[in-house]
Structure formats: C-alpha cells, structure tokens
C-alpha atoms as a PDB file:
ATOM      1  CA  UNK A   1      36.452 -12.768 -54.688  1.00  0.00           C
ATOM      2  CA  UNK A   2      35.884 -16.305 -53.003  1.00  0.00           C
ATOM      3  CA  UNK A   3      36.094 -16.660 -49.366  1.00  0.00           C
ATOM      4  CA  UNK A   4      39.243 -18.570 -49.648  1.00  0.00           C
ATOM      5  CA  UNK A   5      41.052 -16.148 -51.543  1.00  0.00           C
ATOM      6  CA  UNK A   6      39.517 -13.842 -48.621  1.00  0.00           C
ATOM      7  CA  UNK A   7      40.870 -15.790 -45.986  1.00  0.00           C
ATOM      8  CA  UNK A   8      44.312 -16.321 -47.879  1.00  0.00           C
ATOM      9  CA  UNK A   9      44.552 -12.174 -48.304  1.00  0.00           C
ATOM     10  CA  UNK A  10      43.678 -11.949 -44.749  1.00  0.00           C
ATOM     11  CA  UNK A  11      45.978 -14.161 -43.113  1.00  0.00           C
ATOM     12  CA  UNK A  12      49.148 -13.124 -45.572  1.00  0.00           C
ATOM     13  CA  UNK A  13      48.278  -9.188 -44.371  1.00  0.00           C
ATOM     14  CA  UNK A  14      48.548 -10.685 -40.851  1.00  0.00           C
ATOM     15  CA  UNK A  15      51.468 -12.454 -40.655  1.00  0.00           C
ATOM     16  CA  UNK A  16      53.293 -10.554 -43.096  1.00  0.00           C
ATOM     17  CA  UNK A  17      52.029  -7.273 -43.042  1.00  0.00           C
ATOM     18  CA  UNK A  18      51.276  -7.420 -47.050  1.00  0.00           C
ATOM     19  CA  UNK A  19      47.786  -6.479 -48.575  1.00  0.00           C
ATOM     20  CA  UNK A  20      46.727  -4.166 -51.481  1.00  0.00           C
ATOM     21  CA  UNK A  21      46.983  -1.085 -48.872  1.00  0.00           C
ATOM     22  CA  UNK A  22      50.645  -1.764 -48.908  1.00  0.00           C
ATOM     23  CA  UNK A  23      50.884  -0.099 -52.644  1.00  0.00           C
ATOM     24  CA  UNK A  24      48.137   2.682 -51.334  1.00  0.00           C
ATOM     25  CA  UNK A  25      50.812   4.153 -48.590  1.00  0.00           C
ATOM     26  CA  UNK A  26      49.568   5.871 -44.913  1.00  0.00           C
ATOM     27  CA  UNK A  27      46.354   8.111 -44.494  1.00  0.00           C
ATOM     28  CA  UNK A  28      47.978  11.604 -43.255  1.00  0.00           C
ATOM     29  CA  UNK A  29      45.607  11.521 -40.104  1.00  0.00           C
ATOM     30  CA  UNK A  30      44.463   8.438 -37.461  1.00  0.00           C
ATOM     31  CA  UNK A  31      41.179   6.289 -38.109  1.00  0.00           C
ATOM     32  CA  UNK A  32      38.536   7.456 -36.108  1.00  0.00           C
ATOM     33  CA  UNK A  33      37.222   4.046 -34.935  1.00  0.00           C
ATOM     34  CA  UNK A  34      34.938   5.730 -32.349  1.00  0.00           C
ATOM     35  CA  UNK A  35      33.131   9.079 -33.081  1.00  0.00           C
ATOM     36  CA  UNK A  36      31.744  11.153 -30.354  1.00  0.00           C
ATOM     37  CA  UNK A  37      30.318  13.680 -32.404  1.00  0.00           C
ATOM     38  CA  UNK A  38      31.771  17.254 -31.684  1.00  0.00           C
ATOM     39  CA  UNK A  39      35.361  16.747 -32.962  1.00  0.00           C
ATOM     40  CA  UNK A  40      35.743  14.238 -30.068  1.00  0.00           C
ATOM     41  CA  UNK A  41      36.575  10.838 -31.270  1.00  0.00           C
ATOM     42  CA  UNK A  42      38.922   7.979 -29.558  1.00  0.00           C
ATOM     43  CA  UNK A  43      41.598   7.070 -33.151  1.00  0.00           C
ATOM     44  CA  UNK A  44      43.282   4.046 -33.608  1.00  0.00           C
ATOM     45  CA  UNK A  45      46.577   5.514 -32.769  1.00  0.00           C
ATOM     46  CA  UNK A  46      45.437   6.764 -29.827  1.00  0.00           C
ATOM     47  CA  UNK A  47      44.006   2.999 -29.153  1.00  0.00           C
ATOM     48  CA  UNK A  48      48.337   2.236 -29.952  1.00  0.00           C
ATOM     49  CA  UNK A  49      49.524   4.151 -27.363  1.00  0.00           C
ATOM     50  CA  UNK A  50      47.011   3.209 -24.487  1.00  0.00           C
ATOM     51  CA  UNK A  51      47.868  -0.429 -24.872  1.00  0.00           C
ATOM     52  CA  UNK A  52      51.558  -0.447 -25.778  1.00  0.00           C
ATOM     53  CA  UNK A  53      51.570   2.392 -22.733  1.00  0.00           C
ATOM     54  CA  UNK A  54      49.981  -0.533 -20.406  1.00  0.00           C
ATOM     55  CA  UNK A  55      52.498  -3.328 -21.678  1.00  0.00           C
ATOM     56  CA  UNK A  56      55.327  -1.289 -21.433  1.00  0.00           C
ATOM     57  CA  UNK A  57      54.839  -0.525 -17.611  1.00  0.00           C
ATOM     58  CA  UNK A  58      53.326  -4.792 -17.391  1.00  0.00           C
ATOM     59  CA  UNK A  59      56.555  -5.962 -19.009  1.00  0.00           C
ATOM     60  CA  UNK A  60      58.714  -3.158 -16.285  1.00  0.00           C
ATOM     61  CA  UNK A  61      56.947  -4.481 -13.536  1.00  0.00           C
ATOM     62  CA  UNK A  62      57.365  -8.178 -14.494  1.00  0.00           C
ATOM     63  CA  UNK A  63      61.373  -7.924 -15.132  1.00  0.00           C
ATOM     64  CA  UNK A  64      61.567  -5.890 -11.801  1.00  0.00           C
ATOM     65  CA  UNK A  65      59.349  -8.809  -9.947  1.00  0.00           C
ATOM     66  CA  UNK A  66      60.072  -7.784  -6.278  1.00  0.00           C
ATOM     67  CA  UNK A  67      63.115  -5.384  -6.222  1.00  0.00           C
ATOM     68  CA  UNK A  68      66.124  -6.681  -3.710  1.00  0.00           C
ATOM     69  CA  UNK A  69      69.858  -5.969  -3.533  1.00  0.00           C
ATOM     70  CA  UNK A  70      70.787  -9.114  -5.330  1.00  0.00           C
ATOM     71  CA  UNK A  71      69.028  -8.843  -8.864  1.00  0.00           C
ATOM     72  CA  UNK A  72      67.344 -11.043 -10.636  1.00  0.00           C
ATOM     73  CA  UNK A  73      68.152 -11.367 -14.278  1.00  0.00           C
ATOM     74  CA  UNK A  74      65.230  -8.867 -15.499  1.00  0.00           C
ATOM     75  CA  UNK A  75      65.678  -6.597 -12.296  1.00  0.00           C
ATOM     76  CA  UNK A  76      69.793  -6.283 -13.869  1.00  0.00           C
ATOM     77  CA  UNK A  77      68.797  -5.122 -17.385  1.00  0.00           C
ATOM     78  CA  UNK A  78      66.460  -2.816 -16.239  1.00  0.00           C
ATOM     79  CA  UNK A  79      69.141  -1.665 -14.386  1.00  0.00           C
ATOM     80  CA  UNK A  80      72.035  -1.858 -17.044  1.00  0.00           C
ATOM     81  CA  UNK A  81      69.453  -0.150 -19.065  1.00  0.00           C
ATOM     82  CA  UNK A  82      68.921   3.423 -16.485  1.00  0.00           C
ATOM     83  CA  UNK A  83      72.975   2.963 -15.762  1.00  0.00           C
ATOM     84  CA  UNK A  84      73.831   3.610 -19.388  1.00  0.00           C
ATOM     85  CA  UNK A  85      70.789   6.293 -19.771  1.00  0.00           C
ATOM     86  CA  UNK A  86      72.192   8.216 -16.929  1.00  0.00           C
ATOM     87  CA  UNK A  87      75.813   8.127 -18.360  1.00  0.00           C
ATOM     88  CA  UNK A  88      74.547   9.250 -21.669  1.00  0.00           C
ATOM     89  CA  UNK A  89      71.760  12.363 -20.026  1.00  0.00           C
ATOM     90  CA  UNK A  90      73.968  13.039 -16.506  1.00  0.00           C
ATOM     91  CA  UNK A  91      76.526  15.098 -18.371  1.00  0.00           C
ATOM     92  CA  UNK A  92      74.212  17.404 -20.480  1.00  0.00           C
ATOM     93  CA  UNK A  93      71.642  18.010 -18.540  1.00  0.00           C
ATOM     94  CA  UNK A  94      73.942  18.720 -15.344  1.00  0.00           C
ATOM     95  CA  UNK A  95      73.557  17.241 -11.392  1.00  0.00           C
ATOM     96  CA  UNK A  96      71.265  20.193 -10.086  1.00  0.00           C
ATOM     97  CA  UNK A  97      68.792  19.869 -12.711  1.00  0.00           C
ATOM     98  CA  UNK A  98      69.119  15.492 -13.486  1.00  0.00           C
ATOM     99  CA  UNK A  99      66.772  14.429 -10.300  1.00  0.00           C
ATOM    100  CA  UNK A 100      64.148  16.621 -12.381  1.00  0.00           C
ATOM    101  CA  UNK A 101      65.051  15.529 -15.738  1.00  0.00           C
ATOM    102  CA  UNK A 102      65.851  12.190 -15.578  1.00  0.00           C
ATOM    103  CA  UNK A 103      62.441  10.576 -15.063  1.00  0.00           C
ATOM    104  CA  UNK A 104      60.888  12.761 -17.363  1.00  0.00           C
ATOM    105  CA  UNK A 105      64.021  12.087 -20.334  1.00  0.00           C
ATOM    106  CA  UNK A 106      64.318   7.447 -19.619  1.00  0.00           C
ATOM    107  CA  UNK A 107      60.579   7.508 -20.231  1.00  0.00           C
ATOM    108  CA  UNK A 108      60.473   9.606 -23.423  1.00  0.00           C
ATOM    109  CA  UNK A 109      63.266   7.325 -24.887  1.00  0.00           C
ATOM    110  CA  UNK A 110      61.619   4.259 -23.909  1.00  0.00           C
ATOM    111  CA  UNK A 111      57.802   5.567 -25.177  1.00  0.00           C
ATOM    112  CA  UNK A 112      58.811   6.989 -28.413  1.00  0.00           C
ATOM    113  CA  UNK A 113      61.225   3.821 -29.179  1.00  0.00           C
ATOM    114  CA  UNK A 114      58.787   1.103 -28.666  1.00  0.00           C
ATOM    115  CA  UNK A 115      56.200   3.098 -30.697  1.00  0.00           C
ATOM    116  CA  UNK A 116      58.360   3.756 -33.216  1.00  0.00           C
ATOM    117  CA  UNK A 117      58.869   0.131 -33.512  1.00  0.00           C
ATOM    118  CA  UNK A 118      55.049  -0.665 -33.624  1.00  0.00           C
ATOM    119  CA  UNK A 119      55.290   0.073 -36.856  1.00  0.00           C
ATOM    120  CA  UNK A 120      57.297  -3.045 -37.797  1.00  0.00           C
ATOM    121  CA  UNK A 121      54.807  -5.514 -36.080  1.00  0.00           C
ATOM    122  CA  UNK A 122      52.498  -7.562 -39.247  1.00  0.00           C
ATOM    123  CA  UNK A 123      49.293  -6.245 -39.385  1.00  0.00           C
ATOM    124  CA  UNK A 124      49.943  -2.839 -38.098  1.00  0.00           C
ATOM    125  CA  UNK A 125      47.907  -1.087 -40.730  1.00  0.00           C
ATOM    126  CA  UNK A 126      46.946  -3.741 -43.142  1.00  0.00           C
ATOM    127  CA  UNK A 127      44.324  -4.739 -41.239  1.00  0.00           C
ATOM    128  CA  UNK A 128      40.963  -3.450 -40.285  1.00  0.00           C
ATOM    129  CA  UNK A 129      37.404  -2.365 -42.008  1.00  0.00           C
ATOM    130  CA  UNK A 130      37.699  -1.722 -45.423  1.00  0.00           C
ATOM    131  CA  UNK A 131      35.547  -1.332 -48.643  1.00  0.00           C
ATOM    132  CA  UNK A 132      35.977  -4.414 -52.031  1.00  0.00           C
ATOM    133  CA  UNK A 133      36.804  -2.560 -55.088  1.00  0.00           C
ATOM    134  CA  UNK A 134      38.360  -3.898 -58.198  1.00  0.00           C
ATOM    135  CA  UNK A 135      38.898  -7.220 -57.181  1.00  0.00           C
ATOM    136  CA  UNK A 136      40.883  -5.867 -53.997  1.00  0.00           C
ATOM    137  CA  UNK A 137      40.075  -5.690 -50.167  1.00  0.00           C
ATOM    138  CA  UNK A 138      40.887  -1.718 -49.184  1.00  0.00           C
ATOM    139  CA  UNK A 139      41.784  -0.629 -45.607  1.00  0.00           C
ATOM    140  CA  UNK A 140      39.895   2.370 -44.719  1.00  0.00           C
ATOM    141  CA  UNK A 141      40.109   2.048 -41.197  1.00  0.00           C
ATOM    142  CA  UNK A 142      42.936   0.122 -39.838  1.00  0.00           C
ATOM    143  CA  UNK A 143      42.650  -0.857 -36.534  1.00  0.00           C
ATOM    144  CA  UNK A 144      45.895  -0.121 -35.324  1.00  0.00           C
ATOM    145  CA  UNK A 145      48.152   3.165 -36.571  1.00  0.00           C
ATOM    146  CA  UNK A 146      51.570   3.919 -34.632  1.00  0.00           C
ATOM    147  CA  UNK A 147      50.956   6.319 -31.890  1.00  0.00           C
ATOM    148  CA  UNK A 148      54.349   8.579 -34.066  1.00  0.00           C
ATOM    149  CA  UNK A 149      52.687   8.036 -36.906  1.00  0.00           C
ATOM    150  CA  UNK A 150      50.017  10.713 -35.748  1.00  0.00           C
ATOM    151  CA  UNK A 151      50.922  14.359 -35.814  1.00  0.00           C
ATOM    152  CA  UNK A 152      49.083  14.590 -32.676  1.00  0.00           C
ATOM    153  CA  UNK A 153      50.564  11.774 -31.140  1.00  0.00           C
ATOM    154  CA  UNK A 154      53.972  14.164 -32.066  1.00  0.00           C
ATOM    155  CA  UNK A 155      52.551  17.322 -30.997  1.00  0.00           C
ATOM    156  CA  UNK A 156      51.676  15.883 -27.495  1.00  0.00           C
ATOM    157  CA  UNK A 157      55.032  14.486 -26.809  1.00  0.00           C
ATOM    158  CA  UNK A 158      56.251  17.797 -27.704  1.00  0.00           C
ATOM    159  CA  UNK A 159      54.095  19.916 -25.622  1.00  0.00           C
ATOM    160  CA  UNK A 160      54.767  18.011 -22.732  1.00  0.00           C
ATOM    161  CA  UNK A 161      58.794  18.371 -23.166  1.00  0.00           C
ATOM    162  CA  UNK A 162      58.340  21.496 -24.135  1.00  0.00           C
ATOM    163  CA  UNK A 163      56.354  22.374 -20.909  1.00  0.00           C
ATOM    164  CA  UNK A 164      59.009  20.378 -18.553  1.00  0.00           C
ATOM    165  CA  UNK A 165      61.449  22.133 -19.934  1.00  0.00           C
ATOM    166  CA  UNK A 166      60.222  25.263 -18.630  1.00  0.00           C
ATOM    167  CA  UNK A 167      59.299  24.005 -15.074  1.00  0.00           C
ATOM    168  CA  UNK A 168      62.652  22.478 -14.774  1.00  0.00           C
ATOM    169  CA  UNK A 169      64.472  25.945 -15.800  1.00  0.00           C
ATOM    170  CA  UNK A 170      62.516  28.114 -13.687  1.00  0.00           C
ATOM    171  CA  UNK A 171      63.109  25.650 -10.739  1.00  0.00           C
ATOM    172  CA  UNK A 172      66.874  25.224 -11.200  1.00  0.00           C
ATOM    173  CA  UNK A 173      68.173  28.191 -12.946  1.00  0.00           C
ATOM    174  CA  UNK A 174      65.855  30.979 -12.107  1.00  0.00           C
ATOM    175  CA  UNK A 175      64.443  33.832 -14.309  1.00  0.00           C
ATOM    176  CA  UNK A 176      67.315  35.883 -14.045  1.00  0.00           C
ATOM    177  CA  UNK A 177      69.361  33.415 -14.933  1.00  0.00           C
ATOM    178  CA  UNK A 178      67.195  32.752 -18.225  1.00  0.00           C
ATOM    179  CA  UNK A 179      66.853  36.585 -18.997  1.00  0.00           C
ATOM    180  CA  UNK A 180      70.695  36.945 -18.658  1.00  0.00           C
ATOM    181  CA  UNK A 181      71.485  33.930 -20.950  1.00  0.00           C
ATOM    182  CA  UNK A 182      68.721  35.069 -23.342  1.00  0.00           C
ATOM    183  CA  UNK A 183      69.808  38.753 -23.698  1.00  0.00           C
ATOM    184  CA  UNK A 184      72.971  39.565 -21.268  1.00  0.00           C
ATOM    185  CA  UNK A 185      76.604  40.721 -22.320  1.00  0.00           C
ATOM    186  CA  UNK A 186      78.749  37.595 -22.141  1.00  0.00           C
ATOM    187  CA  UNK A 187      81.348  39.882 -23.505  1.00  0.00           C
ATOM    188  CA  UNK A 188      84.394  40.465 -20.875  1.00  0.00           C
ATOM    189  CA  UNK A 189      84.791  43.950 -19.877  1.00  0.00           C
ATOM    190  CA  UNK A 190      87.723  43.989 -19.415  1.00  0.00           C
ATOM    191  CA  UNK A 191      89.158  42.947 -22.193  1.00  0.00           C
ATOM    192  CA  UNK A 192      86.891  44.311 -24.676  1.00  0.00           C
ATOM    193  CA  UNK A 193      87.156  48.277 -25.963  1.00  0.00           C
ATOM    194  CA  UNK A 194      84.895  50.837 -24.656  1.00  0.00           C
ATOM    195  CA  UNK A 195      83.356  51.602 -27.654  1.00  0.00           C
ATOM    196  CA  UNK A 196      82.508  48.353 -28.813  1.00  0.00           C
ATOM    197  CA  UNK A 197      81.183  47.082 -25.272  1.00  0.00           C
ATOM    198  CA  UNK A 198      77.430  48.886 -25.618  1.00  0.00           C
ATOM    199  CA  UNK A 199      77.502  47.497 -29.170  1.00  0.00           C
ATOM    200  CA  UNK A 200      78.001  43.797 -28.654  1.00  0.00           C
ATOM    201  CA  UNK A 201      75.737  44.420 -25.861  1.00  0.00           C
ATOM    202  CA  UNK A 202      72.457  45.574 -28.568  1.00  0.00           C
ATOM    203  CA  UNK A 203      73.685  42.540 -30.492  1.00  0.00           C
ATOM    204  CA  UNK A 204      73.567  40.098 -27.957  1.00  0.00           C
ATOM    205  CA  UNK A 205      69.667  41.482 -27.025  1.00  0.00           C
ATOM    206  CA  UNK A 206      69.040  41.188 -31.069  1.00  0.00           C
ATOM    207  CA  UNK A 207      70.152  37.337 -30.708  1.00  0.00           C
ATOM    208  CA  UNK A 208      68.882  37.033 -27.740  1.00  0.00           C
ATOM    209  CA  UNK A 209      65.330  37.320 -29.304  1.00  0.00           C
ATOM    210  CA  UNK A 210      66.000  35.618 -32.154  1.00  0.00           C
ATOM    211  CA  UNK A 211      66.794  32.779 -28.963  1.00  0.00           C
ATOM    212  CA  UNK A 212      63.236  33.435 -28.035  1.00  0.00           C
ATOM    213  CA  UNK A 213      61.459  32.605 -31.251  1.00  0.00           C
ATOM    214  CA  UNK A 214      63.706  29.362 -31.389  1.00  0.00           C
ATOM    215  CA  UNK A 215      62.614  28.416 -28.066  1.00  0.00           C
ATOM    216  CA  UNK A 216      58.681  29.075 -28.972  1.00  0.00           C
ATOM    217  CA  UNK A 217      59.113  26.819 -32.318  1.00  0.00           C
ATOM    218  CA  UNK A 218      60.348  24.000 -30.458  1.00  0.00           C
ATOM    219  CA  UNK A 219      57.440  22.180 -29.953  1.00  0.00           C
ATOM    220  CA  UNK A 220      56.655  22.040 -33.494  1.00  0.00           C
ATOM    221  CA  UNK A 221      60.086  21.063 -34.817  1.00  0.00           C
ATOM    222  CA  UNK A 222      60.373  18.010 -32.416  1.00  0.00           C
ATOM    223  CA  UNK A 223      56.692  17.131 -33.110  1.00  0.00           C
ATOM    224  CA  UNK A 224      57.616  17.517 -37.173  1.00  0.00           C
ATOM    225  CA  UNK A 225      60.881  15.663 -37.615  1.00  0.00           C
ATOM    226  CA  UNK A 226      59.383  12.555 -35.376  1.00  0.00           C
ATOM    227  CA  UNK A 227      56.340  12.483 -37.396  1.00  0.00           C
ATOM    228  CA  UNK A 228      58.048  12.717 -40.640  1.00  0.00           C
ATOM    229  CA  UNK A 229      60.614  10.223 -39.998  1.00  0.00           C
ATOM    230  CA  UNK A 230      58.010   8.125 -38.669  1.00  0.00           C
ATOM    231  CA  UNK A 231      55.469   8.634 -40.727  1.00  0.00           C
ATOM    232  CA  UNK A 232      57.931   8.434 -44.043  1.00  0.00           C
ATOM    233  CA  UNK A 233      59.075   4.995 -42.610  1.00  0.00           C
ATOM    234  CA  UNK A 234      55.297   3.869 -42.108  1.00  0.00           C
ATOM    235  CA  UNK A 235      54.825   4.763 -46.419  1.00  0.00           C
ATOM    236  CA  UNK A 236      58.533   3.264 -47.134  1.00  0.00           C
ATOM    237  CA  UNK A 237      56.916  -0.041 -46.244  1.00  0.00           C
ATOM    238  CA  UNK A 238      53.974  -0.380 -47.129  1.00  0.00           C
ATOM    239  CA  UNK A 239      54.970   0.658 -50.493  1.00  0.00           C
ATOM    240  CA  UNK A 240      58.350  -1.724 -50.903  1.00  0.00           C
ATOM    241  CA  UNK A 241      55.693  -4.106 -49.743  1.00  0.00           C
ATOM    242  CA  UNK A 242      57.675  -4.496 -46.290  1.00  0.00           C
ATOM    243  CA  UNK A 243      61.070  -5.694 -47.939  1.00  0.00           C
ATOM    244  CA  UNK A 244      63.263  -7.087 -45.398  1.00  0.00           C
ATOM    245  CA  UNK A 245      66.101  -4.985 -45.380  1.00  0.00           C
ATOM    246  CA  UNK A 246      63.686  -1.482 -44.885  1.00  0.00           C
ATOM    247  CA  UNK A 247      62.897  -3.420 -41.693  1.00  0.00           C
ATOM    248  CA  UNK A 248      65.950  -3.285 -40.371  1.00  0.00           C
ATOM    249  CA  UNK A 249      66.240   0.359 -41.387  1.00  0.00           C
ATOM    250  CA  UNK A 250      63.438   1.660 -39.704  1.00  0.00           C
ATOM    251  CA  UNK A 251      64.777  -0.401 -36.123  1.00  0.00           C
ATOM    252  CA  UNK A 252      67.739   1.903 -36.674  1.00  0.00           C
ATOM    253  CA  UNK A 253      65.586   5.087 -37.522  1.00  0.00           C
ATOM    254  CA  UNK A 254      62.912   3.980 -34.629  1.00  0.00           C
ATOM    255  CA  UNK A 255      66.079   3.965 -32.269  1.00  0.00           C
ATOM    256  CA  UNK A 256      67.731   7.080 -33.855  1.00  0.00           C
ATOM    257  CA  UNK A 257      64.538   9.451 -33.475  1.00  0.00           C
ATOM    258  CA  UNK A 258      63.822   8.426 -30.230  1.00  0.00           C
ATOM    259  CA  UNK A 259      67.790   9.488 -29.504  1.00  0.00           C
ATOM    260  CA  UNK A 260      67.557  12.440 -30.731  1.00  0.00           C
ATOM    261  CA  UNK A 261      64.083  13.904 -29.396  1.00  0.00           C
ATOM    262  CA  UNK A 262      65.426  12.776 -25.908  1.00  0.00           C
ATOM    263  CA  UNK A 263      68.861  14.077 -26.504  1.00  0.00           C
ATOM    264  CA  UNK A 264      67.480  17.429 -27.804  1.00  0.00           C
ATOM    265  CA  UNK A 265      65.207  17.582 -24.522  1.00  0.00           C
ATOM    266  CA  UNK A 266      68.152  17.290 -22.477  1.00  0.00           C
ATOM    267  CA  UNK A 267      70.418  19.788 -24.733  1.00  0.00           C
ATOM    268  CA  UNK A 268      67.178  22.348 -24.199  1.00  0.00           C
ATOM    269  CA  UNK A 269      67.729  22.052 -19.860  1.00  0.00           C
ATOM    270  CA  UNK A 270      71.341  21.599 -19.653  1.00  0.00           C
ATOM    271  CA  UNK A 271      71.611  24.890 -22.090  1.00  0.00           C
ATOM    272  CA  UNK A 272      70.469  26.576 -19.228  1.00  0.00           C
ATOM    273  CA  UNK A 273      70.756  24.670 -16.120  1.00  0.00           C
ATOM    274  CA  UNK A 274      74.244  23.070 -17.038  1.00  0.00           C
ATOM    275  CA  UNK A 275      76.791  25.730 -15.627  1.00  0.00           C
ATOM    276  CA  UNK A 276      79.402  23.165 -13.310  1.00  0.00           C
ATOM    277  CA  UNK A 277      82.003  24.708 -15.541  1.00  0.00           C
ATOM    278  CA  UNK A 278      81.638  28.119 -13.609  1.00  0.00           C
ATOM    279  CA  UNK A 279      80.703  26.554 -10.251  1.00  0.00           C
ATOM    280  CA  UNK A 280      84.835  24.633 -10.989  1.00  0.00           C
ATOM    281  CA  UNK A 281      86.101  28.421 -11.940  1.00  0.00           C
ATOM    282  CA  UNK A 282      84.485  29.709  -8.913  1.00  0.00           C
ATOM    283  CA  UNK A 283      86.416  27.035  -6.581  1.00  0.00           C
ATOM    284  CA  UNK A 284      89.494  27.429  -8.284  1.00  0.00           C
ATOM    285  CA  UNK A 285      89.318  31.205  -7.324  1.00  0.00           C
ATOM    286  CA  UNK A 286      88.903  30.248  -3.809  1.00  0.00           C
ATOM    287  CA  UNK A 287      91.800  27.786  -4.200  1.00  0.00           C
ATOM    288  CA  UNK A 288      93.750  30.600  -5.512  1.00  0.00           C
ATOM    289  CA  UNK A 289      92.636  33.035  -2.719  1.00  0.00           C
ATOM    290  CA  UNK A 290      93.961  30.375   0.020  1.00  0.00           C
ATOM    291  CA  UNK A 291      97.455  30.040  -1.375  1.00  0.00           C
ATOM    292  CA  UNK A 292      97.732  33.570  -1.648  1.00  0.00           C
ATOM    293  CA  UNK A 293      96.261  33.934   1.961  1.00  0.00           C
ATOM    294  CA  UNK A 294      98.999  31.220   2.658  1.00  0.00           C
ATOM    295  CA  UNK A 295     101.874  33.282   1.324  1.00  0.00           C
ATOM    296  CA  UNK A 296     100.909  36.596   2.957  1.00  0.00           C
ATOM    297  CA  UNK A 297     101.201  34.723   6.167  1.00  0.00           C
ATOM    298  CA  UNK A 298     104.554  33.272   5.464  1.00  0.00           C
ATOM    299  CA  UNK A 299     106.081  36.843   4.884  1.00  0.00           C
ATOM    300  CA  UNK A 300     104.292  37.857   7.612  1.00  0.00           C
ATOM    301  CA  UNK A 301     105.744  35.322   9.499  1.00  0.00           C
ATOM    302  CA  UNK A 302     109.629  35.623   8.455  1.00  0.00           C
ATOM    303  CA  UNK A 303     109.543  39.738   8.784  1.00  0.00           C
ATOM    304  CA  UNK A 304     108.615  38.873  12.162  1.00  0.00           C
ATOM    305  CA  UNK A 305     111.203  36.196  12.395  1.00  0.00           C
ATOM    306  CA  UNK A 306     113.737  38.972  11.354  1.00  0.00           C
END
C-alpha cells in the first residue's frame, strides 16, 4: 500500500469513522494501551471516561461561569436542565430520600449519556495501532473505546448504584422498614379470614426472598443491558459502515439507556423510601379524629344547653 493511499485510509477513518475495522465489528474487552504487568493495566476505555469525565465537569463549570440570581444564558440551561430532572426523579424517589438521591441520580444520567454518545464521534475505534494484512490497515488497539462499551465500565456504574442504594435505604427507611417490606404481612387483618391470615403470611416470606435474590442480581442486570445495548450499537456501526440513519438511532438508544439505568436507580430507593401515600392516610386520620373531637363537643355543648 502507498503512503497516499495510507494517508487517504487514515484521514477517511477520521473524519468519517470508516476503515476496514468497520466490517471486523468491536473486540468484547478494552485495549490495554498500558500494561502494568499483574492484571493491572490503564485500557483505552478507561482513558474515555477520564477525559470525557474532565470535559464534562470543564464544559459545567464554563456554562455556570460565576453563579448569580440573574442567569446567564449557560447558567439557565444548566438550570432548565436539573428543573426538569427533578420533576422527572422528585416523584419516585420521594422528598425524604431526594436530597440523597438526587446528586447521585443527575450525574448518572448525564455520565452514561455523554458516553453513550462517544460512540458516535469519527474515529472512535477506527483509529489506533494496528497490524497490514491483505492489502488492509487492521485496528488492534484503538485508542479510544466508549467507557459503556466496556463490561467493566458497566459493572462499575452498577456497583456504585447498587451500593447507594443501600446507604440511602438504611439512612431513610431503616432496617425494619426493609425487613417488613421484604417479608411482612401486607395482608389486612381485618378483613382477611383467620385461616388464611398465617398462610399469606409464609407466602409473603417465600416472595419476600425471592425479593432478595432480585435485589442481589441487580448489579449485574443494569451492568448487562447497558453494555449490550451499547456495545450492540458500537458493532451496528461499524458493520453498516456508520450509515447515517443508525446514527441517529443510537442518539435515541444513548438517551434511552441512560433513562432507564437512572430511572431504575430511582424505582430501586423510592420502592422503599417512597411511602407519602401513608404519611397522607396518616393525616387524614388525624383530620378525621378532629371533626369527630369537634362533634363530641357540640353534643356536649347542647345537652348542657338543655
């Protein structure tokens, strides 16, 4: 291969993202572009995630500027931006437990979205070290790999929720609270028969720990689905040789994942934080226990009128 034809193969995989890798799909695991011997190495999707990391809190800081009561064009989307977040989180999660979860659930959605995107940038994995064979330049080592597209990248996010979650229960519900959702009776006593009482109370503990084993699997189910989606959408590309309308597919399915693994985070607290509906039951009883207080004293009041 001439070094023009070189240059011309590298500068199409550049701006457009095409090169013979395209038809050779995604390696399953990240480039090790610096080995440390030991099973410690620094990957190139780890290299994604440190920088976009760095430009995502540059390009907050830069729209913010110097925060003040009238706001500056970039200070208002950032704001329009947390505004419609906290309408959309507020209601699931529930008010005692959103000071906790809120910080933790706006910077999930905003992390996984604008690595999911990464993706869709030209060169992202077209480019890097590579071995000539058959006529054709092969990427062996890209030098940049979406931070989703690596099951560890996945895994970590994961963990992470996964561990929030549980500080945030503890903290808001309490483990009796847990342990009762998990394995109580929600049956009413009083309107249930004796007899089947104690039996919908050894089927709620049988569910209850089928709960449990959900809970423990969580991690890897959010890790899998984003780094199949993601990953899937990384090998539609590359092998429809990044056709334009796949690329506006995967800015829906880059927005759509990073919905639902925040959404899910917040269904996971407000399942067990979320209970304003009996905290509204609870006033209404005192309501009611104030008119009836109120009615008591008016017959008190006209027998003694009499």
């Amino acid at each position: 291969m001439s070094r023009v034809t070189k240059l011309v193969t590298f500068i199409t995989a550049v701006l457009f993202g095409v090169s013979p890798l395209a038809a050779e799909g995604v390696a399953p695991s990240a480039a090790k572009l610096v080995d440390f011997g030991g099973g410690w190495a620094i990957t190139n999707s780890m290299i994604t995630g440190w920088t976009v990391s760095a430009l995502l809190v540059l390009l907050i800081l830069w729209l913010i500027g110097k925060p003040s009561v009238l706001p500056s064009k970039g200070q208002a989307v950032v704001e329009s931006l947390i505004e419609a977040l906290r309408g959309l989180f507020e209601p699931i999660v529930g008010k005692a437990a959103f000071p906790l979860a809120f910080p933790l659930l706006v910077t999930f959605f905003i992390f996984i979205l604008f690595h999911n995107w990464m993706g869709l940038i030209p060169g992202v994995g077209t480019v890097g070290w590579g071995v000539e064979a058959d006529g054709h330049f092969h990427i062996t080592r890209p030098f940049i790999r979406p931070h989703n597209a690596d099951f560890n990248g996945t895994i970590a996010l994961a963990l992470v929720s996964f561990g929030a979650w549980a500080i945030i229960v503890f903290k808001i519900a309490g483990p009796k609270t847990i342990v009762w959702d998990l394995f109580g009776n929600k049956a009413d006593k009083n309107e249930t028969p004796g007899w089947l009482y104690p039996v919908l109370a050894l089927v709620f503990i049988v569910v209850g720990f089928i709960e449990v084993f959900s809970i423990i699997i969580r991690p890897f189910t959010l890790s899998v689905r984003l780094f199949g989606n993601v990953f899937g959408g990384e090998n539609l590309l590359h092998g429809t040789t990044f056709f334009p309308i796949f690329y506006f597919m995967e800015l829906l399915v880059g927005l759509i994942q990073a919905l639902v693994f925040t959404l899910l985070t917040s269904v996971y607290i407000g399942l067990l934080c979320n209970h304003e509906g009996g905290d509204h039951a609870h006033g209404d009883h005192g309501h009611g226990e104030e008119a009836h207080d109120d009615t008591h004293g008016a017959k008190a009041g006209s027998s003694a009128h009499h």
